[in-house]
PDB file of N, CA and C in Angstrom:
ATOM      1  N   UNK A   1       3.717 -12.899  -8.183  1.00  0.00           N
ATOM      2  CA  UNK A   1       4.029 -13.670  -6.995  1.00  0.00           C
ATOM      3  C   UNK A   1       5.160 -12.977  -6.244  1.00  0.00           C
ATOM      4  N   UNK A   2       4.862 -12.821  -5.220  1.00  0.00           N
ATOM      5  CA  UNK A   2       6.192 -12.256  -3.838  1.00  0.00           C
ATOM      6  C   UNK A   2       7.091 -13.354  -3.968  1.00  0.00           C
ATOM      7  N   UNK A   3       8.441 -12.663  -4.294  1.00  0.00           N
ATOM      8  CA  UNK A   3       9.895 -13.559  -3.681  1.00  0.00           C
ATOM      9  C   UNK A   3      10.517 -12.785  -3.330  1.00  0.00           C
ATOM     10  N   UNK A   4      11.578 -13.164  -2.555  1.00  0.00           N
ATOM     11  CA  UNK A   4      12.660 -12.601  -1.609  1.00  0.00           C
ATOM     12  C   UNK A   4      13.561 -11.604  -2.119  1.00  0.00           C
ATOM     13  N   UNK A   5      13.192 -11.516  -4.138  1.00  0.00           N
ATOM     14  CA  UNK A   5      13.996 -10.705  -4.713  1.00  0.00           C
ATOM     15  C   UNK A   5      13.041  -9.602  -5.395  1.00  0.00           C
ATOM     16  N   UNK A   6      11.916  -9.155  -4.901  1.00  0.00           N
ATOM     17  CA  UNK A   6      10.883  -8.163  -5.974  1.00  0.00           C
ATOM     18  C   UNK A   6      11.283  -7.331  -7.055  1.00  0.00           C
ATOM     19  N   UNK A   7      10.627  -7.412  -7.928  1.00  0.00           N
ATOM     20  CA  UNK A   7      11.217  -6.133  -8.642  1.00  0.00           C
ATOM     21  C   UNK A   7      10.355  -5.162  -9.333  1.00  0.00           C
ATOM     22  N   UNK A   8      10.502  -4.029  -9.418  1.00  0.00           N
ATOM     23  CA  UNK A   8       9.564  -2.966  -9.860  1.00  0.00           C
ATOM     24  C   UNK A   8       8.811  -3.025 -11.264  1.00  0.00           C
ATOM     25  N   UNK A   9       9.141  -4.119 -11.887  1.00  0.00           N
ATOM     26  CA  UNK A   9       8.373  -4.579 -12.967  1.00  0.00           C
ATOM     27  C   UNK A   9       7.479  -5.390 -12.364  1.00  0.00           C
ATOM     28  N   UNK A  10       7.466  -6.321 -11.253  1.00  0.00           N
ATOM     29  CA  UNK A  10       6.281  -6.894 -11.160  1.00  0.00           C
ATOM     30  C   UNK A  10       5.351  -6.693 -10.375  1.00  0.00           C
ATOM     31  N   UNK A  11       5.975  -5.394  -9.620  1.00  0.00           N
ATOM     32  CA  UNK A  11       4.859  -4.253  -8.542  1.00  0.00           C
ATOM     33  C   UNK A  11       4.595  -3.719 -10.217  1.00  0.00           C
ATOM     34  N   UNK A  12       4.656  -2.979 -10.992  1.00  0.00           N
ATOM     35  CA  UNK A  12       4.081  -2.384 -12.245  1.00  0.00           C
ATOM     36  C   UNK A  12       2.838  -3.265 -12.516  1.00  0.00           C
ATOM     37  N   UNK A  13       3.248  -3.959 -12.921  1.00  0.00           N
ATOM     38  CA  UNK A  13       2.167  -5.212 -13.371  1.00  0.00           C
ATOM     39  C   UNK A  13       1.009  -5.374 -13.178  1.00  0.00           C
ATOM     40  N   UNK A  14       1.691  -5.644 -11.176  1.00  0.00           N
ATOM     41  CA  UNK A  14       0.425  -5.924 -10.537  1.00  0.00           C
ATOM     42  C   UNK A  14      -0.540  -5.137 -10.270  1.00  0.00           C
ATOM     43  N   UNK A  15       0.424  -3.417 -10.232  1.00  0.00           N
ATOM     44  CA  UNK A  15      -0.808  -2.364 -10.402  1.00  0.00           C
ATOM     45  C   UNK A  15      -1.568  -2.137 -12.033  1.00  0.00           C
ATOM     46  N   UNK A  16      -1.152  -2.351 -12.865  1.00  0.00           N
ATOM     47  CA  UNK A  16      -1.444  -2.393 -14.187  1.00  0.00           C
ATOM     48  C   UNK A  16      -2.965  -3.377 -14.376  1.00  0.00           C
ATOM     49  N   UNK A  17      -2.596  -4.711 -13.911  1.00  0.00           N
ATOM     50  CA  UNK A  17      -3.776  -5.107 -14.181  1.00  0.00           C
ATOM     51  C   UNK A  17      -5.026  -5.029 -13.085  1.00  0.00           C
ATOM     52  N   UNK A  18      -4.596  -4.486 -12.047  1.00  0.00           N
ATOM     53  CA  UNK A  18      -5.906  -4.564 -10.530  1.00  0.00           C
ATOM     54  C   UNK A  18      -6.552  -3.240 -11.667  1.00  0.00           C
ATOM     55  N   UNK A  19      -5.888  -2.296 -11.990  1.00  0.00           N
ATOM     56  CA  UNK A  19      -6.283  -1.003 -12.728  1.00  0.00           C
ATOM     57  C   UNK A  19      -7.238  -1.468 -13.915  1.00  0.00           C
ATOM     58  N   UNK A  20      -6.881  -2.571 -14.402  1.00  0.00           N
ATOM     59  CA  UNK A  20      -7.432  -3.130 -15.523  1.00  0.00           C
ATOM     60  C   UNK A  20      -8.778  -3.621 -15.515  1.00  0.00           C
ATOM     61  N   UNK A  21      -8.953  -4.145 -13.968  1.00  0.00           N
ATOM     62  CA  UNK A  21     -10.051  -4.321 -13.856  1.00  0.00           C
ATOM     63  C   UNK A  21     -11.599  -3.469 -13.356  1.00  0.00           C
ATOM     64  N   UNK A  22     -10.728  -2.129 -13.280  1.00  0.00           N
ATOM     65  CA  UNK A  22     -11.803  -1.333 -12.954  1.00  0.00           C
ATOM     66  C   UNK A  22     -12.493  -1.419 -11.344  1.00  0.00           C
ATOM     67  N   UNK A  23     -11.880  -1.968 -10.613  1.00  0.00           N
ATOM     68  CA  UNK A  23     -12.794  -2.248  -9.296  1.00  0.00           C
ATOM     69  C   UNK A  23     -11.881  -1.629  -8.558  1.00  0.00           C
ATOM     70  N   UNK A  24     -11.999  -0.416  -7.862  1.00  0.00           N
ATOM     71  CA  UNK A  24     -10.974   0.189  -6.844  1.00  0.00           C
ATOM     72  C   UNK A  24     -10.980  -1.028  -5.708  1.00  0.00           C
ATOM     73  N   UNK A  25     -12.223  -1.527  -4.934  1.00  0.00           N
ATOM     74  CA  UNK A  25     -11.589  -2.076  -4.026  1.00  0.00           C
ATOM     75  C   UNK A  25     -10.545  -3.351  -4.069  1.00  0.00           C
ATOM     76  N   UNK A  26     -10.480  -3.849  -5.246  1.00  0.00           N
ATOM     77  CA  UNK A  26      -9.431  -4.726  -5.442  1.00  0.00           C
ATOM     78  C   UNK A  26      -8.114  -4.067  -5.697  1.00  0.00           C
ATOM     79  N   UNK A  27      -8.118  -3.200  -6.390  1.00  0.00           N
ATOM     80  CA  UNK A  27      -6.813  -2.409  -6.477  1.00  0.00           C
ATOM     81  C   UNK A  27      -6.624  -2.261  -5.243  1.00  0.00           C
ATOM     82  N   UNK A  28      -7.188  -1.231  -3.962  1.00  0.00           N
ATOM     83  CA  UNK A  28      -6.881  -1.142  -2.848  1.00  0.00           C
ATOM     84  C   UNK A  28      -6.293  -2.606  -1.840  1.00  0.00           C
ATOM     85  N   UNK A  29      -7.228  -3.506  -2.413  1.00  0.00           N
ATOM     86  CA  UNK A  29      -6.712  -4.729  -1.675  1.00  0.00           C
ATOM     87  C   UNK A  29      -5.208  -4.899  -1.855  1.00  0.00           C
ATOM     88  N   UNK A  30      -5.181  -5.735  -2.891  1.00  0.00           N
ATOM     89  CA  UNK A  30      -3.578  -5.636  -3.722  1.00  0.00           C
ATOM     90  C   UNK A  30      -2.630  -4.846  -3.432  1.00  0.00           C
ATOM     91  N   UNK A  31      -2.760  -3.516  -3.192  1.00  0.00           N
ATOM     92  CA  UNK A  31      -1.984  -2.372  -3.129  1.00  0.00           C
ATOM     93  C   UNK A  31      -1.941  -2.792  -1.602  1.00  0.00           C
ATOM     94  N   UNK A  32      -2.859  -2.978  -0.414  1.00  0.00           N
ATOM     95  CA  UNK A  32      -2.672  -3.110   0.332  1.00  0.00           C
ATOM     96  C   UNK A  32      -1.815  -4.063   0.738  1.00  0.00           C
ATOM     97  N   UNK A  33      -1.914  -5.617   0.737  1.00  0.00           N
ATOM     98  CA  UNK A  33      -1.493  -6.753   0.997  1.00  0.00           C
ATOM     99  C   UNK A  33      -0.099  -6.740   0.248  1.00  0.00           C
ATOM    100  N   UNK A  34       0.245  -6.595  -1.019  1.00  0.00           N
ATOM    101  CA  UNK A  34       1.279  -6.715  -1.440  1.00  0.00           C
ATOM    102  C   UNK A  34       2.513  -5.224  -0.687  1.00  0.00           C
ATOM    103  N   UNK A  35       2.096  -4.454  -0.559  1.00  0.00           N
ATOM    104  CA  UNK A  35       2.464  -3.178   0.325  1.00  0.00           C
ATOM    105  C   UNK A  35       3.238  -3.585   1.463  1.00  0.00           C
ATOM    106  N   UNK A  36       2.038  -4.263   2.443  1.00  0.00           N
ATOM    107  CA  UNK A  36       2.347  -5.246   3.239  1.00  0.00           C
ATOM    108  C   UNK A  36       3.617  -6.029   3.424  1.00  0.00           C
ATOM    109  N   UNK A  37       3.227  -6.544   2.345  1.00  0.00           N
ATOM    110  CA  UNK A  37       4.560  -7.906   2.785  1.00  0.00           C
ATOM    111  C   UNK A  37       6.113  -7.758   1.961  1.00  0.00           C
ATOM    112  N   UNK A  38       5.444  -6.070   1.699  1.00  0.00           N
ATOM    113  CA  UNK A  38       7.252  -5.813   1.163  1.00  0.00           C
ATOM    114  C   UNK A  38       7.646  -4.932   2.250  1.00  0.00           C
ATOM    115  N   UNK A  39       7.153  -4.463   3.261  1.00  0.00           N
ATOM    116  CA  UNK A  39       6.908  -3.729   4.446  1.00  0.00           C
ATOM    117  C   UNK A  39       7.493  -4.627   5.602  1.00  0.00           C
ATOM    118  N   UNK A  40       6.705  -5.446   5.607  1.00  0.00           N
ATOM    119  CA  UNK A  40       7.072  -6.469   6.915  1.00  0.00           C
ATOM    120  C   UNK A  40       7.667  -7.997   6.816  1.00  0.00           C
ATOM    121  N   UNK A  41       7.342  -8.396   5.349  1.00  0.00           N
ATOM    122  CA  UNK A  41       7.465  -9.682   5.473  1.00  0.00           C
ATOM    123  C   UNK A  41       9.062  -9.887   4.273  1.00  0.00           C
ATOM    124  N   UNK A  42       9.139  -8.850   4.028  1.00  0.00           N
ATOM    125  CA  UNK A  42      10.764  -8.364   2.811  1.00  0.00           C
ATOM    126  C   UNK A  42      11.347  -7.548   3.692  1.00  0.00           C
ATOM    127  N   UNK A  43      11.130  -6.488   4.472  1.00  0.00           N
ATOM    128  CA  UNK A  43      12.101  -5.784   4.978  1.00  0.00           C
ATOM    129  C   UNK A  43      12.508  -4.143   3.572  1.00  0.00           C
ATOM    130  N   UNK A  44      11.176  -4.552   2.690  1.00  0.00           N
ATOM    131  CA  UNK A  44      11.564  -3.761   1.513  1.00  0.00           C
ATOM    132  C   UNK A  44      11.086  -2.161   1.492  1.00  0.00           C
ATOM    133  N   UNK A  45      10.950  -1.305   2.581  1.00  0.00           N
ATOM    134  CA  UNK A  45       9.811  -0.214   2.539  1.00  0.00           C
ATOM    135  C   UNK A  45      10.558   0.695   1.501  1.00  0.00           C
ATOM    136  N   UNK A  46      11.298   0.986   0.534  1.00  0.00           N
ATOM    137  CA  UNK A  46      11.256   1.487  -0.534  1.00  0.00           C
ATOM    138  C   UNK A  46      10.309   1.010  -1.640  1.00  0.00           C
ATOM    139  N   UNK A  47      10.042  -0.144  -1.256  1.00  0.00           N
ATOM    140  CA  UNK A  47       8.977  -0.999  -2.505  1.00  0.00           C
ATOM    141  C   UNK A  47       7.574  -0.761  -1.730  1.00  0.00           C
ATOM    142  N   UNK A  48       7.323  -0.409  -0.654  1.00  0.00           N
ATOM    143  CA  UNK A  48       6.645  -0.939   0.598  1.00  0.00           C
ATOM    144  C   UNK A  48       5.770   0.419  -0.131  1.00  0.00           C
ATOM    145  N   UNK A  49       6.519   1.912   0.276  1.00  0.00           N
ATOM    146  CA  UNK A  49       5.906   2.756   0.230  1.00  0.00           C
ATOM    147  C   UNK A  49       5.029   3.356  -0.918  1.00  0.00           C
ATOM    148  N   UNK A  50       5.231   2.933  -2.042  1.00  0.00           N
ATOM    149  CA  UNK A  50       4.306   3.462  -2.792  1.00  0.00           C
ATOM    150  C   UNK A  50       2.500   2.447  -3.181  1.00  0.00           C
ATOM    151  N   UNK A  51       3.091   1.316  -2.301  1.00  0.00           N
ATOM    152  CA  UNK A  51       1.967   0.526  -2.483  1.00  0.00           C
ATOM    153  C   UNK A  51       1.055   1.123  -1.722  1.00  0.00           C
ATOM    154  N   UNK A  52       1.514   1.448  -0.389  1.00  0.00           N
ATOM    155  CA  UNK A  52       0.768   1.588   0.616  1.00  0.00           C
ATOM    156  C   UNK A  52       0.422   3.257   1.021  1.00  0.00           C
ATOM    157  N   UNK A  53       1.110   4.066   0.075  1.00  0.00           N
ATOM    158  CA  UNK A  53       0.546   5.229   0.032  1.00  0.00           C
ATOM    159  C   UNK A  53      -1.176   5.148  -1.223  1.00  0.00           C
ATOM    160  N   UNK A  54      -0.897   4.315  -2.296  1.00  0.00           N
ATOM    161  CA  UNK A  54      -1.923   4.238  -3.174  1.00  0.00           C
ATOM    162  C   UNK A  54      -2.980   3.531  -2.249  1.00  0.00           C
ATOM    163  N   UNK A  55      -2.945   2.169  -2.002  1.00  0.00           N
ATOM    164  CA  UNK A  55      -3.629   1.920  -0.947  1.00  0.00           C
ATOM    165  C   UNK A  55      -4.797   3.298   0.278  1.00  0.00           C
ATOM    166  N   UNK A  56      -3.866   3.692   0.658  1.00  0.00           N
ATOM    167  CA  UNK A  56      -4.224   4.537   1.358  1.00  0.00           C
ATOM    168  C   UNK A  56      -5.676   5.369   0.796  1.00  0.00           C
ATOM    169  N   UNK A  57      -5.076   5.987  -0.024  1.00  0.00           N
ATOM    170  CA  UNK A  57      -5.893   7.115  -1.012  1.00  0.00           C
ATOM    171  C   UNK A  57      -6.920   6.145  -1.189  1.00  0.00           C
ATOM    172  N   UNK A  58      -7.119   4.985  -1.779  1.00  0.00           N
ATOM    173  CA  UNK A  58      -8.151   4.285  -2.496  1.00  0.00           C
ATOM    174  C   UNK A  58      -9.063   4.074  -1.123  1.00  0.00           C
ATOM    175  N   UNK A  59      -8.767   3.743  -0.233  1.00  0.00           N
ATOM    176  CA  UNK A  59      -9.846   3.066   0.438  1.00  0.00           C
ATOM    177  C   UNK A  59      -9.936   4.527   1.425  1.00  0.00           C
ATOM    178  N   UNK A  60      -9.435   5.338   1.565  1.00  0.00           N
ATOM    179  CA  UNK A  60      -9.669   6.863   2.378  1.00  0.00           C
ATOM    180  C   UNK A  60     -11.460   7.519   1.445  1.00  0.00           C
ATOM    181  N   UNK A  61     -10.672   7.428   0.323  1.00  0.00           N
ATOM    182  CA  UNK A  61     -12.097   7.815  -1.249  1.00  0.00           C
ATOM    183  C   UNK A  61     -13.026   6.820  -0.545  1.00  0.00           C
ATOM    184  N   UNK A  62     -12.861   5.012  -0.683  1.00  0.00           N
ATOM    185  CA  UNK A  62     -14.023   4.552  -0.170  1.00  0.00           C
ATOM    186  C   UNK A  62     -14.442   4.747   0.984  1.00  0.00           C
ATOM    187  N   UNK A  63     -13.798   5.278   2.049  1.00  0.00           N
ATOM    188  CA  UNK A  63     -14.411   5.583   3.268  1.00  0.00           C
ATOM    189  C   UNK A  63     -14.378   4.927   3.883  1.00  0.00           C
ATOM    190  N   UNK A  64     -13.179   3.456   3.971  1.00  0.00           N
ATOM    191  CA  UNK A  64     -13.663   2.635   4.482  1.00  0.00           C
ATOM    192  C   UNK A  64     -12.701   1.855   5.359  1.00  0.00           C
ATOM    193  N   UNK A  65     -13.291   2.643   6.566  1.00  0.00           N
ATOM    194  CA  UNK A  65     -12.356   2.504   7.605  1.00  0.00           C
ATOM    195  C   UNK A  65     -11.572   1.450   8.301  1.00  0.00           C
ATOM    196  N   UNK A  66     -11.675  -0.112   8.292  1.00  0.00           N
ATOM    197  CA  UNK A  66     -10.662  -0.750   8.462  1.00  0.00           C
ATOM    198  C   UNK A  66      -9.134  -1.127   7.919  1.00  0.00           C
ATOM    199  N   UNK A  67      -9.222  -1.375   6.533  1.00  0.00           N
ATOM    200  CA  UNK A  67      -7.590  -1.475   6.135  1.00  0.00           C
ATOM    201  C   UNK A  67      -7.110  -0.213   6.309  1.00  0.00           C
ATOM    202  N   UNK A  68      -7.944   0.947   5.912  1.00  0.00           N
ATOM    203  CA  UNK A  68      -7.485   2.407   6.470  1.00  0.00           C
ATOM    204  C   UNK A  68      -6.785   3.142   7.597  1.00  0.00           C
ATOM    205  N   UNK A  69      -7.062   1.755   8.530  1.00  0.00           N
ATOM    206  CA  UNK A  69      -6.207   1.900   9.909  1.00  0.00           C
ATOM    207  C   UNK A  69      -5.553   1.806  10.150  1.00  0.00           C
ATOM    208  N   UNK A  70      -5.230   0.006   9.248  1.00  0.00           N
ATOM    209  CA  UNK A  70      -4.154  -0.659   9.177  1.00  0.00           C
ATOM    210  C   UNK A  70      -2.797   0.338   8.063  1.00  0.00           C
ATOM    211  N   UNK A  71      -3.400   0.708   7.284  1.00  0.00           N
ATOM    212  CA  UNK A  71      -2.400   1.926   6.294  1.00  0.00           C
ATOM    213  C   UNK A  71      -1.833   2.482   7.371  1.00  0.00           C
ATOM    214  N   UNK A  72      -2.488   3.618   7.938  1.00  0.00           N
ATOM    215  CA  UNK A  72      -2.317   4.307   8.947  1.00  0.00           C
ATOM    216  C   UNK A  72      -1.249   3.868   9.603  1.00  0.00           C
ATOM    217  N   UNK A  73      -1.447   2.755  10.201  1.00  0.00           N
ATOM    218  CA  UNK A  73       0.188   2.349  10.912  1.00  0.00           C
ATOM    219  C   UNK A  73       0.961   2.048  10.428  1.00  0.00           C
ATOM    220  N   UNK A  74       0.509   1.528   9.109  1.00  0.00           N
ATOM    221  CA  UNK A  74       1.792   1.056   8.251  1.00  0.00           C
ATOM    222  C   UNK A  74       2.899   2.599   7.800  1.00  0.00           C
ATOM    223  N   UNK A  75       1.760   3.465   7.666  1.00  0.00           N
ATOM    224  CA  UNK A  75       2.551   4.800   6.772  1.00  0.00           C
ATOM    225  C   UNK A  75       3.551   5.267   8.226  1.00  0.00           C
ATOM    226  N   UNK A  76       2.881   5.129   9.646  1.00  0.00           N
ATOM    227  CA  UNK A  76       3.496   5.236  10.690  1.00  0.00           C
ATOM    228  C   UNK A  76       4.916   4.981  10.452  1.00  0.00           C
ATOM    229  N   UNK A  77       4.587   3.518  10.814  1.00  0.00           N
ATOM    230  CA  UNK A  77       5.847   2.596  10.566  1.00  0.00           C
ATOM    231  C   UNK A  77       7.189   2.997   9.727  1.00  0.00           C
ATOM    232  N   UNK A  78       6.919   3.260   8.184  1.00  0.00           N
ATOM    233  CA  UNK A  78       7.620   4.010   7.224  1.00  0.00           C
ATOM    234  C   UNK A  78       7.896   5.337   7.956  1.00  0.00           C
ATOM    235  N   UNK A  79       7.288   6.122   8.833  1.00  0.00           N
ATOM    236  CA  UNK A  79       7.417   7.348   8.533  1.00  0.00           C
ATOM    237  C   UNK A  79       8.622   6.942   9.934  1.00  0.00           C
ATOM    238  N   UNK A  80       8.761   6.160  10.616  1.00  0.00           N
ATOM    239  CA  UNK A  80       9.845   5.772  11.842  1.00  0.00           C
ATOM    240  C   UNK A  80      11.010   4.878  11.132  1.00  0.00           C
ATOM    241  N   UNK A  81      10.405   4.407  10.599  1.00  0.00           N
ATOM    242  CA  UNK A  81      12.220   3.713   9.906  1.00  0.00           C
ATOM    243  C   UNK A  81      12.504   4.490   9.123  1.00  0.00           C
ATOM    244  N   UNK A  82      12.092   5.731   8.352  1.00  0.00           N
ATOM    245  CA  UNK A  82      12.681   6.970   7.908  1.00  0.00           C
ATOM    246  C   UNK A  82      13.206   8.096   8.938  1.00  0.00           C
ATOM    247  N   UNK A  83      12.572   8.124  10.140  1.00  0.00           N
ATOM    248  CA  UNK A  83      13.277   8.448  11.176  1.00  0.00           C
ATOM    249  C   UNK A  83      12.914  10.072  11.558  1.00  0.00           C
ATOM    250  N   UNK A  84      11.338   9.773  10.728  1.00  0.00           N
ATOM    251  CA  UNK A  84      10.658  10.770  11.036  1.00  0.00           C
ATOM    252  C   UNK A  84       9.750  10.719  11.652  1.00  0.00           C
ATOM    253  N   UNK A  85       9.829  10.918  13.045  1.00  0.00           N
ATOM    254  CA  UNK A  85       9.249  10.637  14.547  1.00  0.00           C
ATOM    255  C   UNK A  85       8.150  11.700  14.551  1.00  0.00           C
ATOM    256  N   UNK A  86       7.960  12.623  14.256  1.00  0.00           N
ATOM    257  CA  UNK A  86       6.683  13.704  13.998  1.00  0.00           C
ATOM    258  C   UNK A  86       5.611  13.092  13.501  1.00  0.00           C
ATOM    259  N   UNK A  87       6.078  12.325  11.956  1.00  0.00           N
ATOM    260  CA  UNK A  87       4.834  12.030  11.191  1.00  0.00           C
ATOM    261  C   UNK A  87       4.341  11.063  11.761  1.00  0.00           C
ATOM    262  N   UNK A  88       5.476  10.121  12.205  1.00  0.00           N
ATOM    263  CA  UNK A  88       5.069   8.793  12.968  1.00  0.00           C
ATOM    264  C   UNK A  88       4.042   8.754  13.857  1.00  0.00           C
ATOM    265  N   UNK A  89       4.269   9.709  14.876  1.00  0.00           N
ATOM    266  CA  UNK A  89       3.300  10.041  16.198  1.00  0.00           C
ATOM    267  C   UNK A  89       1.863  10.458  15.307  1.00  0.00           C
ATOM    268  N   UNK A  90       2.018  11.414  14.532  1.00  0.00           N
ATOM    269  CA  UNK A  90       0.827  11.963  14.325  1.00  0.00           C
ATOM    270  C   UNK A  90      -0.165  10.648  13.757  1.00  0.00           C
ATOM    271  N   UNK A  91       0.655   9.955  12.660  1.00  0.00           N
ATOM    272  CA  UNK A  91       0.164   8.379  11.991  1.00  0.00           C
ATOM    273  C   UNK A  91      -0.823   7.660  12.820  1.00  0.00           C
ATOM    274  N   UNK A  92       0.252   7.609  14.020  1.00  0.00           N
ATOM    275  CA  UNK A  92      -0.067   6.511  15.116  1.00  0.00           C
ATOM    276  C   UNK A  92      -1.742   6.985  15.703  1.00  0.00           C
ATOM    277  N   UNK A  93      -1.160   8.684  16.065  1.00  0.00           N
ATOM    278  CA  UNK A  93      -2.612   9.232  16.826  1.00  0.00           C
ATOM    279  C   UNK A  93      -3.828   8.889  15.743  1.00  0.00           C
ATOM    280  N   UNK A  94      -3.676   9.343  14.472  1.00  0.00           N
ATOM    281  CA  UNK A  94      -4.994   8.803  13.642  1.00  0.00           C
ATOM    282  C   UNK A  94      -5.411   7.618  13.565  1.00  0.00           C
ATOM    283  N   UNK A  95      -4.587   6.588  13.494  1.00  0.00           N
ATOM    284  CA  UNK A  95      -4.936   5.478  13.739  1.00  0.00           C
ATOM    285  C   UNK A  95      -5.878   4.943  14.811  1.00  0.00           C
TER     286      UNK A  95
END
């Protein structure tokens, strides 16, 4: 469960068991949504970024271009509050 205090044991977890179940697109989900809301809805993109780089990869493999978009801006996003305006633009253009 998301609270206002996350901690890297229970991002572990949560990738531990989506893994457990063998179904990439649920892992991708998870990875996505929880990515998400440590991104935008925590203010957390040190926690943010590795969700949403795995994310990425998983549903890029499935090919499957909507949350893929949404990554896309998200990795944007990260790549501008890191204050790297290159990757950002380029993010944005793939998107």
């Amino acid at each position: 469960m998301l609270s206002n205090h996350p901690e890297q044991a229970q991002i572990d977890e949560m990738i531990a068991l989506t893994d457990a179940l063998d179904e990439q697109r649920a892992a991708g989900a998870h990875a996505l949504h929880y990515g998400r809301g440590m991104l935008y809805g925590l203010g957390r993109p040190d926690l943010a970024r590795p969700l949403i780089v795995r994310a990425e990869a998983i549903f890029r493999a499935l090919g499957d271009i909507w949350p893929l978009a949404m990554l896309t801006v998200d990795l944007g996003m990260l790549a501008m509050f890191a204050g790297d305006l290159s990757d950002a633009e380029r993010r944005f253009a793939e998107a």
